[in-house]
C-alpha atoms as a PDB file:
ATOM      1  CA  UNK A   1     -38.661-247.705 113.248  1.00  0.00           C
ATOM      2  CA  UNK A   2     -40.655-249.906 110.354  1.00  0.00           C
ATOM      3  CA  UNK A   3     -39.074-247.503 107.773  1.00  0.00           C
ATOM      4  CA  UNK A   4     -35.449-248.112 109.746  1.00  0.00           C
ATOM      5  CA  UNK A   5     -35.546-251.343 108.965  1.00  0.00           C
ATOM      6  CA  UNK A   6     -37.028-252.111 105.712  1.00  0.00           C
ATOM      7  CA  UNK A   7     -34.147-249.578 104.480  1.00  0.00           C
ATOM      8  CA  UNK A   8     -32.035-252.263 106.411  1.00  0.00           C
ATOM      9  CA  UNK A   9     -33.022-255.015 104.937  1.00  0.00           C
ATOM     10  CA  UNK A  10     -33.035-253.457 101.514  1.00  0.00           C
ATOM     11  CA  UNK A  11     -29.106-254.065 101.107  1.00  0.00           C
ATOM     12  CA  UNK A  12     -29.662-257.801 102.061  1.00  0.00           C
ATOM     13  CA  UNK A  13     -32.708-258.377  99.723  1.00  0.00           C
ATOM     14  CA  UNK A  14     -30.631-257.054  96.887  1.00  0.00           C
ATOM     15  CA  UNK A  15     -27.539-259.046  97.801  1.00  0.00           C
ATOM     16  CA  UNK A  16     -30.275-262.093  97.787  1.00  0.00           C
ATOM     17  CA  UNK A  17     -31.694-261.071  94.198  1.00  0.00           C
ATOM     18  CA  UNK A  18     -28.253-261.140  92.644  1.00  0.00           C
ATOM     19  CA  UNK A  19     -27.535-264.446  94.318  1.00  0.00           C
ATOM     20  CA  UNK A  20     -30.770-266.168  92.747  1.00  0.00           C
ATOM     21  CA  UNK A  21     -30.216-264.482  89.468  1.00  0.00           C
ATOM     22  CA  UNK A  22     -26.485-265.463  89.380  1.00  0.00           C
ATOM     23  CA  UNK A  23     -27.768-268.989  90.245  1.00  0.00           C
ATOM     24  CA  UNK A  24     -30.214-269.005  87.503  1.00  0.00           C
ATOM     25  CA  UNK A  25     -28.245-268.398  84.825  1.00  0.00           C
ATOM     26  CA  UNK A  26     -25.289-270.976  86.086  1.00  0.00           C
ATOM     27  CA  UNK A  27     -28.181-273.838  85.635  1.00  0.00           C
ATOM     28  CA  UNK A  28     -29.287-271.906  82.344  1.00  0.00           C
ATOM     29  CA  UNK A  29     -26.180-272.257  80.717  1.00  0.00           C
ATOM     30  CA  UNK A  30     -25.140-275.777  82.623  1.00  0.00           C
ATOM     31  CA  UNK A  31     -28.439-276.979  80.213  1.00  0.00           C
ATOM     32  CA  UNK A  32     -27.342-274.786  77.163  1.00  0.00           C
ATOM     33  CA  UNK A  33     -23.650-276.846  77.826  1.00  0.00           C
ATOM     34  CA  UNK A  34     -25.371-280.382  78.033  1.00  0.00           C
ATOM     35  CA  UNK A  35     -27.716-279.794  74.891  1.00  0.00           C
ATOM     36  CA  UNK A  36     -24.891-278.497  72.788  1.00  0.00           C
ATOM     37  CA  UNK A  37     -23.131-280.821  73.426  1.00  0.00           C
ATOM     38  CA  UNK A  38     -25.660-283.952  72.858  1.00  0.00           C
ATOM     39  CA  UNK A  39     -26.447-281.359  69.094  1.00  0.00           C
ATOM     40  CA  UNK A  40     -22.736-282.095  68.612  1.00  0.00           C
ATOM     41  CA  UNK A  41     -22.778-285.427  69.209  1.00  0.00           C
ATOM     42  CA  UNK A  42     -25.654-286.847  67.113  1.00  0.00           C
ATOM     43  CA  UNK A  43     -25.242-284.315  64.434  1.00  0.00           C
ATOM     44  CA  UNK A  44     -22.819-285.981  62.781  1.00  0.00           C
ATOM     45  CA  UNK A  45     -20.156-283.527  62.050  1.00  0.00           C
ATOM     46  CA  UNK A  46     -17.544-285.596  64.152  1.00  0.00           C
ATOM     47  CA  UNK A  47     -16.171-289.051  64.161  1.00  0.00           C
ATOM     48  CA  UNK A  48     -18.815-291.564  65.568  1.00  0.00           C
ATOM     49  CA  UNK A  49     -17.890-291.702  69.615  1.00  0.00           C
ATOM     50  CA  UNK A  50     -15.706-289.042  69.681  1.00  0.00           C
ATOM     51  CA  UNK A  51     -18.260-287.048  71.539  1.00  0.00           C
ATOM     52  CA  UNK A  52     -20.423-289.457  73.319  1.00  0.00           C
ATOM     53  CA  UNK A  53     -23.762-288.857  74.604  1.00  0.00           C
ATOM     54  CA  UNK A  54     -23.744-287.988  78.557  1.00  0.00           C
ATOM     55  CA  UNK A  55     -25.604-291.224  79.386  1.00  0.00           C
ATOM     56  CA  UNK A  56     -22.571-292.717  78.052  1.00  0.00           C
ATOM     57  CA  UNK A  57     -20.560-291.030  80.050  1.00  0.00           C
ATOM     58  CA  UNK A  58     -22.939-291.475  83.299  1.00  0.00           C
ATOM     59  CA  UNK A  59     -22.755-295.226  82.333  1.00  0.00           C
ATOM     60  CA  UNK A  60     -18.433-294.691  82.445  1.00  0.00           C
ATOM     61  CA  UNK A  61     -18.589-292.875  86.019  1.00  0.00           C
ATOM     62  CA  UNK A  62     -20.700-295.723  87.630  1.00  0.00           C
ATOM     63  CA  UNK A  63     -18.314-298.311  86.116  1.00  0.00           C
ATOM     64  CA  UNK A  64     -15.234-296.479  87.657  1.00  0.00           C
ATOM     65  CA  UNK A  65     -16.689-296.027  91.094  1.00  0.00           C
ATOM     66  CA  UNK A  66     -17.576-299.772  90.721  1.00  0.00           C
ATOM     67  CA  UNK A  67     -13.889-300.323  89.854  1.00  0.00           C
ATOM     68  CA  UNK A  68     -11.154-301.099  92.765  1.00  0.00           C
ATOM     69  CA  UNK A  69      -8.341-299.774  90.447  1.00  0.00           C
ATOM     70  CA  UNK A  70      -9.884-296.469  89.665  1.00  0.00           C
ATOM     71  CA  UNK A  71      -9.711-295.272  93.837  1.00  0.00           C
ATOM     72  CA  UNK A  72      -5.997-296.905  93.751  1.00  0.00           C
ATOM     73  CA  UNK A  73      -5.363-294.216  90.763  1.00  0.00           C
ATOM     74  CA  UNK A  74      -7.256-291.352  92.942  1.00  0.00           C
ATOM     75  CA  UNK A  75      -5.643-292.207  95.486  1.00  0.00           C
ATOM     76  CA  UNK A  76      -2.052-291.712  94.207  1.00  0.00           C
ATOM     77  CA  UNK A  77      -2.781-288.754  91.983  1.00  0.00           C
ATOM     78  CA  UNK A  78      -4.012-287.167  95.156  1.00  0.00           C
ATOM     79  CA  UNK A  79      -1.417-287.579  96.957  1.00  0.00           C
ATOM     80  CA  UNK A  80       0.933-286.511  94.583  1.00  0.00           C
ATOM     81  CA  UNK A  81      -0.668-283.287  93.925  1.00  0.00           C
ATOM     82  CA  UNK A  82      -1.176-283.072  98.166  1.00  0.00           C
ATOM     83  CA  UNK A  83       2.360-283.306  98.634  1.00  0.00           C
ATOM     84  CA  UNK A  84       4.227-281.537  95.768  1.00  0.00           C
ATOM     85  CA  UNK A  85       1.222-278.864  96.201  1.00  0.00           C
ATOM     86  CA  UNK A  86       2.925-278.579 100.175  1.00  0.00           C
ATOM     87  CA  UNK A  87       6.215-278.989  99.308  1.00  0.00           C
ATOM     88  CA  UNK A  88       6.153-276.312  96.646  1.00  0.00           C
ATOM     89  CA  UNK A  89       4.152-273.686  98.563  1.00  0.00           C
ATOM     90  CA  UNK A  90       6.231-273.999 101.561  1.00  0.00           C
ATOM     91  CA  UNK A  91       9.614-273.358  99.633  1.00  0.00           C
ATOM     92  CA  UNK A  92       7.506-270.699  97.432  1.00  0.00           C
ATOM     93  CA  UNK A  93       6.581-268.835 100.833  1.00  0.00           C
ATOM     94  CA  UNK A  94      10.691-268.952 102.068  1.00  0.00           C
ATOM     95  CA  UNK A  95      11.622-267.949  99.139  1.00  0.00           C
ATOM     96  CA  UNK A  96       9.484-264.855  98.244  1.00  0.00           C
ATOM     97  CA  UNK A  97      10.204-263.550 101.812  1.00  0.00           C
ATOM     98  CA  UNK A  98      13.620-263.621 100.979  1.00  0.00           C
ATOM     99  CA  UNK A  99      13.447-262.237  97.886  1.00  0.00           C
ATOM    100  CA  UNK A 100      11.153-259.448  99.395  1.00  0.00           C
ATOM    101  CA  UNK A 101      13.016-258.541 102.646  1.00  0.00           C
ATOM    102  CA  UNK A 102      16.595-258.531 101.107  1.00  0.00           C
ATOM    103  CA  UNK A 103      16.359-255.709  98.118  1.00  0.00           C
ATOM    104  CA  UNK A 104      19.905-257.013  96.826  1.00  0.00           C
ATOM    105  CA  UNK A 105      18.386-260.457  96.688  1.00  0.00           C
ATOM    106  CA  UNK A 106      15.411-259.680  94.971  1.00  0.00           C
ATOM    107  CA  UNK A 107      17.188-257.472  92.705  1.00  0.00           C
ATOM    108  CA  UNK A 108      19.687-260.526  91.381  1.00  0.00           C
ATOM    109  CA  UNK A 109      17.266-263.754  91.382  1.00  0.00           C
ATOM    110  CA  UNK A 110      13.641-262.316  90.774  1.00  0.00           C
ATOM    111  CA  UNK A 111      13.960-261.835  87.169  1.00  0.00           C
ATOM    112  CA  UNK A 112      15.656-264.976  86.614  1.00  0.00           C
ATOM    113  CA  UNK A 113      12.373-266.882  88.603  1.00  0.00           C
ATOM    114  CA  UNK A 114      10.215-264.649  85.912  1.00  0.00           C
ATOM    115  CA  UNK A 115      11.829-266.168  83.271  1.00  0.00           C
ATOM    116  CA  UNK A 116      11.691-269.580  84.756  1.00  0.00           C
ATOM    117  CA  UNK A 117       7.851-268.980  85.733  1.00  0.00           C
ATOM    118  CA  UNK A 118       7.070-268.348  81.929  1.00  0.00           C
ATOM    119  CA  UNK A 119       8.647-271.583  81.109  1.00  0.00           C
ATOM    120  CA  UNK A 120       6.879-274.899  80.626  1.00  0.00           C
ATOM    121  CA  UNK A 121       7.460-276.944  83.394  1.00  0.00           C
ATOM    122  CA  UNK A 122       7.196-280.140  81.630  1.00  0.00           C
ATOM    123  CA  UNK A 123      10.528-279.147  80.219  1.00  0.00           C
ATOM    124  CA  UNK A 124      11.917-280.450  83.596  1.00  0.00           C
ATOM    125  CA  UNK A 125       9.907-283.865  83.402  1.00  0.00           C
ATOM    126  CA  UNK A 126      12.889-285.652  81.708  1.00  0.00           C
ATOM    127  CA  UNK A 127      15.141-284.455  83.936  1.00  0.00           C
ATOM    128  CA  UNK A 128      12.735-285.538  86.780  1.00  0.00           C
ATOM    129  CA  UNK A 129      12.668-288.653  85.634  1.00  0.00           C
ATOM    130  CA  UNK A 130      16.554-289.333  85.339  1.00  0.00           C
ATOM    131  CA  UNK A 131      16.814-288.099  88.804  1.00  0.00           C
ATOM    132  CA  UNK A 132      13.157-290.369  90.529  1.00  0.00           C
ATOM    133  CA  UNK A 133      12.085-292.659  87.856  1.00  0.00           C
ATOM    134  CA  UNK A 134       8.433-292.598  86.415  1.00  0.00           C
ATOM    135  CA  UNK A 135       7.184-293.699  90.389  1.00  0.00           C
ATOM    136  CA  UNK A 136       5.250-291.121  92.529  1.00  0.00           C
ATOM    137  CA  UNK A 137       8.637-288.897  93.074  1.00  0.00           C
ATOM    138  CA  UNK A 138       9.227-287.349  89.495  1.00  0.00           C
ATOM    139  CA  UNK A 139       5.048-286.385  89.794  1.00  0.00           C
ATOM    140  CA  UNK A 140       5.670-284.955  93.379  1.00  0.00           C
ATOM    141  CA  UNK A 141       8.477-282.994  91.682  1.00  0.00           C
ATOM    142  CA  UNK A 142       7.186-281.380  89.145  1.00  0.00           C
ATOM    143  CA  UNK A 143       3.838-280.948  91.354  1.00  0.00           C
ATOM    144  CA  UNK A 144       6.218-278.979  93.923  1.00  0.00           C
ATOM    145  CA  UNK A 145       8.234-277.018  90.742  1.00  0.00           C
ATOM    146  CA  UNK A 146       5.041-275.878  89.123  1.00  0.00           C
ATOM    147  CA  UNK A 147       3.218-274.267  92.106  1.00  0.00           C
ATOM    148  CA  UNK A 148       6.315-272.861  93.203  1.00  0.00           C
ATOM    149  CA  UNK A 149       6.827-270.136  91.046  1.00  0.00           C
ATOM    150  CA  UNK A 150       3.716-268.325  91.420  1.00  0.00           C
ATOM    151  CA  UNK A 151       3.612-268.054  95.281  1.00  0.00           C
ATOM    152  CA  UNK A 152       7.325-266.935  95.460  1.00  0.00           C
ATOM    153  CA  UNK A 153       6.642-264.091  92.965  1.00  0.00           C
ATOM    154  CA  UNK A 154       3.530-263.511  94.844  1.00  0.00           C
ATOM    155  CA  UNK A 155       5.066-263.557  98.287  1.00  0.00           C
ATOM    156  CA  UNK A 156       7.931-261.767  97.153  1.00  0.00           C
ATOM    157  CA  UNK A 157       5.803-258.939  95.648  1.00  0.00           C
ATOM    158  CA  UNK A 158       3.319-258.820  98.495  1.00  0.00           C
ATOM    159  CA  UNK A 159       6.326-257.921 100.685  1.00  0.00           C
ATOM    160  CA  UNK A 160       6.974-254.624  99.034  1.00  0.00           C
ATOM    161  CA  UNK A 161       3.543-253.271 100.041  1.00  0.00           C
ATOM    162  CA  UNK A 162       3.985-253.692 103.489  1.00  0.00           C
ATOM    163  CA  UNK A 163       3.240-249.958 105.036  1.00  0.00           C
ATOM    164  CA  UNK A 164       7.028-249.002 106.445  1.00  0.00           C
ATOM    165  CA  UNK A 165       5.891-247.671 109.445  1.00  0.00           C
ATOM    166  CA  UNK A 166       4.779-251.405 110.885  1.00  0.00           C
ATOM    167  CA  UNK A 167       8.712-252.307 110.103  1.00  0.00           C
ATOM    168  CA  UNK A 168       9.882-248.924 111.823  1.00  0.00           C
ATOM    169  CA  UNK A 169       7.721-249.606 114.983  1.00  0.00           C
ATOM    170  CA  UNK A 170       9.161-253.740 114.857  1.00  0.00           C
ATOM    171  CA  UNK A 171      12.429-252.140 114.669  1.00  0.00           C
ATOM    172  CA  UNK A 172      12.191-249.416 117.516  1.00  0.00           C
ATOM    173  CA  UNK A 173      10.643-252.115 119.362  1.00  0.00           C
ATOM    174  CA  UNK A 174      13.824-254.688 119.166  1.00  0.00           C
ATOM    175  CA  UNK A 175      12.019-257.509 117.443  1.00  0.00           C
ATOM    176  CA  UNK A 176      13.977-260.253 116.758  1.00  0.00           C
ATOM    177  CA  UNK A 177      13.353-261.738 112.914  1.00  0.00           C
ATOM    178  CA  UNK A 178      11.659-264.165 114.006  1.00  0.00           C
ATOM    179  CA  UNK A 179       9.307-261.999 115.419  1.00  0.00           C
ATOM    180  CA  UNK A 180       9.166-259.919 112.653  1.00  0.00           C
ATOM    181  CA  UNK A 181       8.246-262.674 110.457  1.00  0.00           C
ATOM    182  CA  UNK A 182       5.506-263.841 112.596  1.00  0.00           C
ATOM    183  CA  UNK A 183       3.968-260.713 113.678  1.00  0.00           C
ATOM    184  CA  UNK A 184       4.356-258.082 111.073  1.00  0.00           C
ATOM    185  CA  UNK A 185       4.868-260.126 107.450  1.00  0.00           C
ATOM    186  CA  UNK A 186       2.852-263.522 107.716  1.00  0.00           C
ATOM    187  CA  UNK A 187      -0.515-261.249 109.086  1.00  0.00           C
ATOM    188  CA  UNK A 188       0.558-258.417 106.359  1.00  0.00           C
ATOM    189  CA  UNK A 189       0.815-261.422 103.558  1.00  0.00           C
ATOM    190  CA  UNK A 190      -1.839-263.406 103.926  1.00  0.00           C
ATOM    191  CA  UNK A 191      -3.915-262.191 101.047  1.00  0.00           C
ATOM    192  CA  UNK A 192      -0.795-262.688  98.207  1.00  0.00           C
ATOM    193  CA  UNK A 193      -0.187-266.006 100.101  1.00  0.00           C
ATOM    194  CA  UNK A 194      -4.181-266.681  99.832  1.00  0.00           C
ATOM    195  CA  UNK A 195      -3.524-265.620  95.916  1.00  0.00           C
ATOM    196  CA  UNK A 196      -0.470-267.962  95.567  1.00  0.00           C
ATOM    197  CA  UNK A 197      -1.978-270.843  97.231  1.00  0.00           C
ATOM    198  CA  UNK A 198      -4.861-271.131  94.750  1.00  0.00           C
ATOM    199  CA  UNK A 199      -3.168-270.364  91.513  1.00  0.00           C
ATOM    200  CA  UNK A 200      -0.014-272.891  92.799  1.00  0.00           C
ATOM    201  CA  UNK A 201      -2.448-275.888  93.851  1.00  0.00           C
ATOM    202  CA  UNK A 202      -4.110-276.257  90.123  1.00  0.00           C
ATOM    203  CA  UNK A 203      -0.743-275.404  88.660  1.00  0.00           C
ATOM    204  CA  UNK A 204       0.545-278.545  90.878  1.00  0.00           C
ATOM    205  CA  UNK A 205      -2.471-280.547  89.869  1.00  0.00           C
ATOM    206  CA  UNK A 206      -1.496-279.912  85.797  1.00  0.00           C
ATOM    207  CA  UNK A 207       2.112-280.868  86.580  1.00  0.00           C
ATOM    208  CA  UNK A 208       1.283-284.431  88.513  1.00  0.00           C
ATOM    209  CA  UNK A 209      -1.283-284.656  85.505  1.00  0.00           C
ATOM    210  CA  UNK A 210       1.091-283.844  82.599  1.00  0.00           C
ATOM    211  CA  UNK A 211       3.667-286.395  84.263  1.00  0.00           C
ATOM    212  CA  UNK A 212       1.818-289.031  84.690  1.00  0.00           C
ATOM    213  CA  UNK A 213       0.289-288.837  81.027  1.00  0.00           C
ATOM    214  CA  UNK A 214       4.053-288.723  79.515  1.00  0.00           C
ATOM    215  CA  UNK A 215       5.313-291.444  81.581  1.00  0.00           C
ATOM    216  CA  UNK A 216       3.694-293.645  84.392  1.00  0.00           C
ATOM    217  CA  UNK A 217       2.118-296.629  85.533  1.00  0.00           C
ATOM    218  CA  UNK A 218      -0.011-295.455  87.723  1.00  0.00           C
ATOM    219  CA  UNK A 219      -2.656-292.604  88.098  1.00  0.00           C
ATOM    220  CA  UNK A 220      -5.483-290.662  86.830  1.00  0.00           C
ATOM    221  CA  UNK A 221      -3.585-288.997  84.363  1.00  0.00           C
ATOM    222  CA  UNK A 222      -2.580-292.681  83.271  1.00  0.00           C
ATOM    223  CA  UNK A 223      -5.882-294.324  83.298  1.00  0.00           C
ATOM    224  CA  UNK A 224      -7.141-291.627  81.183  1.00  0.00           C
ATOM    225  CA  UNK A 225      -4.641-292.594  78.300  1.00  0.00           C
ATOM    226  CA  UNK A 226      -5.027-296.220  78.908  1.00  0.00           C
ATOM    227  CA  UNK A 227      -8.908-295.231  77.950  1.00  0.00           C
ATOM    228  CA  UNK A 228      -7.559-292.910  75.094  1.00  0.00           C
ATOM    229  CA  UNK A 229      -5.749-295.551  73.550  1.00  0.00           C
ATOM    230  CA  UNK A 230      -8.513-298.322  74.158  1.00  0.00           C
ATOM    231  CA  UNK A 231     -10.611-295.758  72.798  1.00  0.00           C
ATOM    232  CA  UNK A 232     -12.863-295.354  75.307  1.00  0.00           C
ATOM    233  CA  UNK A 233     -13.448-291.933  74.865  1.00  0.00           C
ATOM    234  CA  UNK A 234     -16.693-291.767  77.711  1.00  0.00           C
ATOM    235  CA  UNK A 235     -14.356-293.503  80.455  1.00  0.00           C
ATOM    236  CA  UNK A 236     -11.493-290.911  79.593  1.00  0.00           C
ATOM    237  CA  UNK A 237     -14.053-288.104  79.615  1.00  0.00           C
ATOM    238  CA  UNK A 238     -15.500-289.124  83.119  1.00  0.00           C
ATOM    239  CA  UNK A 239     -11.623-289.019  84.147  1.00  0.00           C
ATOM    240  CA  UNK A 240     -10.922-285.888  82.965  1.00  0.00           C
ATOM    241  CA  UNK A 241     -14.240-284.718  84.676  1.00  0.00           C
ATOM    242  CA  UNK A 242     -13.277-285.817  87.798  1.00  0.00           C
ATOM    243  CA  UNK A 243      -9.611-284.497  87.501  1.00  0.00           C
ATOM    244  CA  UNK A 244     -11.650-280.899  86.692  1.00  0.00           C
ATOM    245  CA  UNK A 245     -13.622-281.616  89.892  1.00  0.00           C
ATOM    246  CA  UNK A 246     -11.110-282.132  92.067  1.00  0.00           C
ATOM    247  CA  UNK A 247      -8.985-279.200  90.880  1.00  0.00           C
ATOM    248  CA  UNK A 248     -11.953-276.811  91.172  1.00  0.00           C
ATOM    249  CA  UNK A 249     -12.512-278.601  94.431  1.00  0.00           C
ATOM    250  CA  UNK A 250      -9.332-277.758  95.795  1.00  0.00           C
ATOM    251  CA  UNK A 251      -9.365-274.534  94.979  1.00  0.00           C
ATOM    252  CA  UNK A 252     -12.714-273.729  96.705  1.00  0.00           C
ATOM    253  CA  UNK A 253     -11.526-275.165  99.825  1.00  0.00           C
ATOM    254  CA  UNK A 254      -8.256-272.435  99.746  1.00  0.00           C
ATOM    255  CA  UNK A 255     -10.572-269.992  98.903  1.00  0.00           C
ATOM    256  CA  UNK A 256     -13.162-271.353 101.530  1.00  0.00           C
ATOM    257  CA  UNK A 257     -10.498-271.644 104.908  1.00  0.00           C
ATOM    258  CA  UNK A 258      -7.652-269.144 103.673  1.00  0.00           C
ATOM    259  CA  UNK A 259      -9.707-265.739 104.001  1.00  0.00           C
ATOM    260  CA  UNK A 260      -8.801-262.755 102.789  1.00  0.00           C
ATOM    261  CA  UNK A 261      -8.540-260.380 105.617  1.00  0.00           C
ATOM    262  CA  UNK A 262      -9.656-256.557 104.725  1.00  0.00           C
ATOM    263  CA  UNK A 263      -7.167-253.984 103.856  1.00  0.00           C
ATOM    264  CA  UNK A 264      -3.530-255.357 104.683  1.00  0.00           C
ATOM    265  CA  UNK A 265      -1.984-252.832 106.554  1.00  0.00           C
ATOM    266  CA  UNK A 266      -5.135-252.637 108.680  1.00  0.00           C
ATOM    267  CA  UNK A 267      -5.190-255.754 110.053  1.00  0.00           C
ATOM    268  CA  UNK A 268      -1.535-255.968 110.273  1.00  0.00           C
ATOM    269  CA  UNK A 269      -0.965-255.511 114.541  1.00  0.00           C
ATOM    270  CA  UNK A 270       2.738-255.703 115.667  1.00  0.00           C
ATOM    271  CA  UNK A 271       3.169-257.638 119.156  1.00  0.00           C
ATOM    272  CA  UNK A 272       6.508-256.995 121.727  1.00  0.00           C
ATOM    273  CA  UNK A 273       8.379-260.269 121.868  1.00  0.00           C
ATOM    274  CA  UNK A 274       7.777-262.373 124.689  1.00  0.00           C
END
């Protein structure tokens, strides 16, 4: 029974191992990062400021957080990229299953969304703002456009590896679409709409970014050129920190609440309708 169990617990002390070493050499290099880039900075090779020393940079972040304007900027850009992130995703999801269920469909306006996908989206930002101004709708918009390419491809794609037979037993079962939707592709699709969600939401975040450097009166993105053009390059580095942080952020959350189920088809189970 001792030998049962130490064999057990051999897969979990392993798993452990890994996880320290993995964490030791994240802190490793985090120090290697910080002491390059203080060499950089005091060796001269660069403009003087152009890469400040950390402290400087701990010295910008406390003067932010200490700053009423800074969480009026955070609190717009956040809301932009919440909102064009939900707005994009949701259309993204509609549109992949379309492009998915109906072969014709898919056949005529999937390439012509891979071309579009491949294109800079800040092409559309002048456009944008013709149509919203430089306020919070032309960020939304090109928030929503930029994460809405990659879930509808990977929606849309997901949908062809549904196993047949779970359509074949919806069909000899007389689901409605509805149902079909609800208990055969959403359960079937969660791990490309998993996929989509985190690729779309820091896609979204570099669109409301990207607009609000071009044009904009408001915003991280615009407080961080106000700084560039002050030249305040340790405030505009702590902004483009916390930008980084809040992206990465975002994405761990997805990753954290949207789990991947196992194998699709497995987990797929098709209910009668009510």
């Amino acid at each position: 029974m001792v030998a049962v169990g130490q064999m057990n617990d051999a897969p979990r002390r392993r798993r452990l191992r890994i996880s320290n070493s993995v964490t030791t050499y994240r802190v490793v290099a985090l120090v290697l990062l910080f002491a390059l880039w203080e060499i950089a900075g005091a060796s001269g090779l660069f403009f003087r400021g152009v890469i400040p020393s950390t402290v400087l940079i701990a010295q910008a972040f406390v003067r932010l957080f200490g700053d009423p304007a800074f969480y009026t900027h955070f609190g717009i850009t956040l809301f932009e990229i919440v909102v064009g992130f939900v707005i994009g995703s949701s259309l993204g999801v509609v549109v992949g299953l379309a492009l998915g269920i109906n072969r014709y469909t898919g056949e005529v306006f999937e390439p012509m969304l891979n071309y579009l996908a491949s294109t800079p989206k800040v092409v559309f930002l002048p456009i944008l703002l013709i149509l919203f101004g430089i306020g919070v709708g032309s960020k939304i918009s090109l928030g929503a456009i930029s994460c809405f390419f990659p879930m509808a491809l990977s929606v849309a794609a997901g949908v062809r590896t549904i196993n047949p037979m779970f359509l074949r037993v919806g069909q000899s079962l007389n689901l409605s679409f509805g149902h079909r939707i609800r208990n055969i592709y959403i359960p079937a699709l969660l791990p490309p709409i998993a996929t989509g969600l985190r690729l779309g939401f820091g896609i979204a975040t570099v669109g409301c970014l990207m607009s609000e450097i071009k044009l904009s009166n408001h915003g991280l993105g615009y407080a961080a050129m106000q700084a560039y053009n002050r030249f305040d390059i340790p405030t505009m580095l702590a902004l483009l920190l916390i930008i980084f942080t809040l992206a990465g952020l975002g994405n761990y959350l997805i990753g954290r609440f949207v789990r991947l189920p196992g194998p699709t088809n497995r987990r797929t189970t098709v209910l009668p309708p009510r």
